[in-house]
N, C-alpha and C. Protein backbone atom coordinates (compact mmCIF):
# COMPACT_ATOMS: atom_id res chain seq x y z
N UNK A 1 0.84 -1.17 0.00
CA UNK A 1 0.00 0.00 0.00
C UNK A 1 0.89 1.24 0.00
N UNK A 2 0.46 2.19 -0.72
CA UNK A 2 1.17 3.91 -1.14
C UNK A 2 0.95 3.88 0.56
N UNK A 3 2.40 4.86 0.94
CA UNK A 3 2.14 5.77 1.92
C UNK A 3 1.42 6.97 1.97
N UNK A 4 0.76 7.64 1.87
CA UNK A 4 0.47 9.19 1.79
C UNK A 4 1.21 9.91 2.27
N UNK A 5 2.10 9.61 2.88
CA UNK A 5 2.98 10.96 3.36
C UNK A 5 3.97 10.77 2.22
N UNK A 6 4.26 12.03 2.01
CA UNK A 6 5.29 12.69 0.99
C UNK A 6 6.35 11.91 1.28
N UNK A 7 7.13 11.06 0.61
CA UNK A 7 9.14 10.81 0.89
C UNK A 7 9.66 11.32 -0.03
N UNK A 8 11.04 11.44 0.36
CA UNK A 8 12.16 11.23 -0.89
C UNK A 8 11.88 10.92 -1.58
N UNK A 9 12.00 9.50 -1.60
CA UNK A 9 11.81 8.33 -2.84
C UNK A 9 10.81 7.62 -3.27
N UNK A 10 10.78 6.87 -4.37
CA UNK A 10 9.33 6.27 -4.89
C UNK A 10 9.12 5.34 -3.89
N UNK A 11 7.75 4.64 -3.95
CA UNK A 11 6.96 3.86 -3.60
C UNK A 11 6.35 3.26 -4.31
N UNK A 12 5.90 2.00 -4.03
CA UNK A 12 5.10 0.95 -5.17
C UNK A 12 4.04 1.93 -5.67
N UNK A 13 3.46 1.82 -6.67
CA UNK A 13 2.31 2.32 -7.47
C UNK A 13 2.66 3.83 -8.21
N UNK A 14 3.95 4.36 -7.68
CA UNK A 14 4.51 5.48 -8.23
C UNK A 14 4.79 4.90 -9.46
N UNK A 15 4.82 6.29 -10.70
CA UNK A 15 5.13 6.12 -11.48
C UNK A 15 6.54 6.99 -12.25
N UNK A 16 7.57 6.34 -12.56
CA UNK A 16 8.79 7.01 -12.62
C UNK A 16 9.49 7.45 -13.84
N UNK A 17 10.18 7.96 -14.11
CA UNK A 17 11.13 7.92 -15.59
C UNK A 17 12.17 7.99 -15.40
N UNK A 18 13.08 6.97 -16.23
CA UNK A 18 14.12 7.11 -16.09
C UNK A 18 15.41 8.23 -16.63
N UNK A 19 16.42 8.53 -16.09
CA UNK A 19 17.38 9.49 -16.48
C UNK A 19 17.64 9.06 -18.24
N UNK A 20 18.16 10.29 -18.63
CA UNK A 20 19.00 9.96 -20.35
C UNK A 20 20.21 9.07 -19.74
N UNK A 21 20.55 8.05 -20.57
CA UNK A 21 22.18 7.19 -20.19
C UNK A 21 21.93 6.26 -19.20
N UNK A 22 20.97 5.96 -18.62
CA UNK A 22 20.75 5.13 -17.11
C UNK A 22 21.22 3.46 -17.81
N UNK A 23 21.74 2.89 -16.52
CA UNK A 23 22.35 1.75 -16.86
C UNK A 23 21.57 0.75 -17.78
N UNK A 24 20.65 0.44 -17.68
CA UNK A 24 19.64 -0.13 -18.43
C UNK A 24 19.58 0.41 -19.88
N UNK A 25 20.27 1.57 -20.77
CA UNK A 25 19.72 2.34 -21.75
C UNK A 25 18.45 1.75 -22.01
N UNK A 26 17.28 2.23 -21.16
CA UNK A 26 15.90 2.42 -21.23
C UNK A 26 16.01 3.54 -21.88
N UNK A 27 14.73 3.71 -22.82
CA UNK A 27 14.03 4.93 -22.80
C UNK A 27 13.75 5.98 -22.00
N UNK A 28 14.23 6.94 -21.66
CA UNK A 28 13.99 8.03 -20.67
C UNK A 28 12.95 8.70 -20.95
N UNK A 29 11.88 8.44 -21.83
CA UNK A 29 10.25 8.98 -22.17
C UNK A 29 9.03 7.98 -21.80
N UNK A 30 9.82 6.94 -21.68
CA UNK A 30 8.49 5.64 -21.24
C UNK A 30 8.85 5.89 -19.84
N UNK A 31 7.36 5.52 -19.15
CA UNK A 31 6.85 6.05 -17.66
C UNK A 31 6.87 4.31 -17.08
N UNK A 32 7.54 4.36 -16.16
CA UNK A 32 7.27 2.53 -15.44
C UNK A 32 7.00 3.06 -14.27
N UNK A 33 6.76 1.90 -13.76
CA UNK A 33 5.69 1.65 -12.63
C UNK A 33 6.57 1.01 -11.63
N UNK A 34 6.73 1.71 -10.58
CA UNK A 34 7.60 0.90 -9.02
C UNK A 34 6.32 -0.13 -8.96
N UNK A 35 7.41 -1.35 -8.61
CA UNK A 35 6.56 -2.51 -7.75
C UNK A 35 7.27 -3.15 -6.54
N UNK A 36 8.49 -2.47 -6.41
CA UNK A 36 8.90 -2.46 -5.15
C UNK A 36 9.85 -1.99 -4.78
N UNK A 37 10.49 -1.51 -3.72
CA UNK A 37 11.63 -0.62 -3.15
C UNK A 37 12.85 -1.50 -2.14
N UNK A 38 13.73 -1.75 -2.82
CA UNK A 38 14.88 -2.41 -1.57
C UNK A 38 15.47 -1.30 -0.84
N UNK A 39 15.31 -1.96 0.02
CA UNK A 39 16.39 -0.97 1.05
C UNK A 39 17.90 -1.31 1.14
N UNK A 40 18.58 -0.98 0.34
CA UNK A 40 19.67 -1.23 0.21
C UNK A 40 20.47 -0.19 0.16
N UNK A 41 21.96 0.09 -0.16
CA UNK A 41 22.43 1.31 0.21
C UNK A 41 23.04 1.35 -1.35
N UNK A 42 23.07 2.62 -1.99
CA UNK A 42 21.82 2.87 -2.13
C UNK A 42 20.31 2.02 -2.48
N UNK A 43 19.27 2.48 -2.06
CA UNK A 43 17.91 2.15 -2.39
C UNK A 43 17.76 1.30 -4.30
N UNK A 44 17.63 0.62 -4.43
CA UNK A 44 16.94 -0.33 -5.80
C UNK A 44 15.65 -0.29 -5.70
N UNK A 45 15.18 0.15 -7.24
CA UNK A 45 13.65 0.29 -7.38
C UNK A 45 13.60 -0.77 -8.76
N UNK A 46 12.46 -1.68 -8.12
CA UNK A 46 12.32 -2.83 -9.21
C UNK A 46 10.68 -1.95 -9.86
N UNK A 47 11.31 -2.05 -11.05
CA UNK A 47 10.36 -1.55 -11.87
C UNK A 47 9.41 -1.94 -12.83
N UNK A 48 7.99 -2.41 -13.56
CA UNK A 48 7.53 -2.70 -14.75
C UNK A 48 7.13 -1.95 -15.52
N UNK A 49 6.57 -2.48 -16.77
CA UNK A 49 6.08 -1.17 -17.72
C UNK A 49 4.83 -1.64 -16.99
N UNK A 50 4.31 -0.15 -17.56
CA UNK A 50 2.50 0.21 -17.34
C UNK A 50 1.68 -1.01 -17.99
N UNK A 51 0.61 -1.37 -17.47
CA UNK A 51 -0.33 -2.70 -17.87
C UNK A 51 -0.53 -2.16 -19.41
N UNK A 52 -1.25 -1.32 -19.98
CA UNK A 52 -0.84 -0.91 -21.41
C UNK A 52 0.10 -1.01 -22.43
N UNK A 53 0.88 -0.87 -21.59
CA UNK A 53 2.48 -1.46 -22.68
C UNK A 53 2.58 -2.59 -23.33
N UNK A 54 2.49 -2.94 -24.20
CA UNK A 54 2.73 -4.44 -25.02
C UNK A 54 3.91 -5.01 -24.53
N UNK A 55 4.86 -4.66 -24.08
CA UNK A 55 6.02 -5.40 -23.26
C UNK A 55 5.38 -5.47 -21.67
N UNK A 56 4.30 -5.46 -21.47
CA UNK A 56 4.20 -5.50 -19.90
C UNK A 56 4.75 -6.65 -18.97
N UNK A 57 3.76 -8.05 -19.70
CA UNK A 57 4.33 -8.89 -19.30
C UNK A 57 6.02 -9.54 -19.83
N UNK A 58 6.75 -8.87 -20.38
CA UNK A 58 7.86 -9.70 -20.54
C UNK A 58 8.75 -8.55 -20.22
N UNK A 59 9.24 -7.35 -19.72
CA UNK A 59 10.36 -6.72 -19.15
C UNK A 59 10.02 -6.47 -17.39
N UNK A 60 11.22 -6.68 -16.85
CA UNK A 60 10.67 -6.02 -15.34
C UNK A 60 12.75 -5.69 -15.71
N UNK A 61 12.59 -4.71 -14.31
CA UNK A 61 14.24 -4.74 -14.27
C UNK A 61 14.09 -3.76 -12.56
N UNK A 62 15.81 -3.84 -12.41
CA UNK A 62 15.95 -3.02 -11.28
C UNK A 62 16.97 -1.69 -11.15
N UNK A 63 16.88 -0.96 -10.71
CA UNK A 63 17.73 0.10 -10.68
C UNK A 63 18.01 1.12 -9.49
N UNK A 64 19.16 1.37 -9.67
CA UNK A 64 19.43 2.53 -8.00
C UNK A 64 18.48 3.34 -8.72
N UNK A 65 18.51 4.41 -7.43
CA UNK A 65 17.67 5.26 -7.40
C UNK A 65 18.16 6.31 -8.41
N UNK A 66 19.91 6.63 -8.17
CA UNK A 66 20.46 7.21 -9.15
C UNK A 66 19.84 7.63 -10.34
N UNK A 67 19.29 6.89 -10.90
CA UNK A 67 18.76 6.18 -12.55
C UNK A 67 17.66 7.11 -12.80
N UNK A 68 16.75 7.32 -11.85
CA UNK A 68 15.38 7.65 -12.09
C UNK A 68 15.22 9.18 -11.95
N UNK A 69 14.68 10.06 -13.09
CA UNK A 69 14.64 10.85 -13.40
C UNK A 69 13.61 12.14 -12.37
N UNK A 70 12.25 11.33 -12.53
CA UNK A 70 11.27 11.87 -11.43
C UNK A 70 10.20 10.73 -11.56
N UNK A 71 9.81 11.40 -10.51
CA UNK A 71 8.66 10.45 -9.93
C UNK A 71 7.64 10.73 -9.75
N UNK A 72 6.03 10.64 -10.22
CA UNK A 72 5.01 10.51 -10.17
C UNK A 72 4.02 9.93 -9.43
N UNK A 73 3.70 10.33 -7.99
CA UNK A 73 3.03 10.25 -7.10
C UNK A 73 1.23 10.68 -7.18
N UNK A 74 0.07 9.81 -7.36
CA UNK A 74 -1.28 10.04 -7.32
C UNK A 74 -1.72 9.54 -6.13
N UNK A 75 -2.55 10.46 -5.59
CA UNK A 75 -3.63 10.09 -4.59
C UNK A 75 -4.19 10.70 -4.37
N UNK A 76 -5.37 10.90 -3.93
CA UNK A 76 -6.74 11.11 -3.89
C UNK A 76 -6.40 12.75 -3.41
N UNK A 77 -7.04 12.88 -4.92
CA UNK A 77 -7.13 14.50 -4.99
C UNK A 77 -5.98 15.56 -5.19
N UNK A 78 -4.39 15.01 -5.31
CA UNK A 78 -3.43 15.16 -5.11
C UNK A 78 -2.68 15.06 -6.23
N UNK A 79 -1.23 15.42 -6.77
CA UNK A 79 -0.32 14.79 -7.86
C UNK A 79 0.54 15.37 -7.55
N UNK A 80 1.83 14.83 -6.93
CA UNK A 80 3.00 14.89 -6.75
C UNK A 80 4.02 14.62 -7.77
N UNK A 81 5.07 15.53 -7.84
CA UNK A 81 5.85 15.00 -9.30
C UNK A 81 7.40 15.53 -8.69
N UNK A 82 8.22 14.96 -8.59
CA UNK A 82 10.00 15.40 -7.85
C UNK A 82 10.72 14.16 -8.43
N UNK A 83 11.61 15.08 -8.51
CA UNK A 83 13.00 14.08 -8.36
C UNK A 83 13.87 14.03 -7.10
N UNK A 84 14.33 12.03 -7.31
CA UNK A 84 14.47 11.55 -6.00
C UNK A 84 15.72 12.44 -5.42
């Protein structure tokens, strides 16, 4: 479950983009979806594409936080948008 309080960093159901050059050379215009956060030093955000994406079911990957450009936070009534 989203926290509602504001953090730093993403949270599952956030939606993120990644930096230009990020280790993965992902696309830095396609929007993925946190599905989970390690706590590790630094923090790893395992990521998927959006259920829409025709790659949904076949890419997942992980990345420091480094990587991720900003982050896209929704909740009720609300839209948060920062970088980590």
């Amino acid at each position: 479950m989203v926290d509602p309080t504001p953090t730093d960093r993403p949270q599952p159901y956030d939606h993120v983009h990644l930096r230009p050059g990020n280790r993965l050379d992902a696309d830095p215009h396609t929007p993925y979806l946190v599905v989970d956060v390690l706590d590790t030093h630094p923090p790893v955000i395992e990521l998927w594409h959006l259920p829409d994406h025709p790659h949904h079911q076949d890419w997942a990957a992980a990345v420091p936080i480094i990587d991720i450009a900003h982050v896209i936070r929704v909740t009720s009534g609300d839209t948060r948008t920062w970088t980590p």
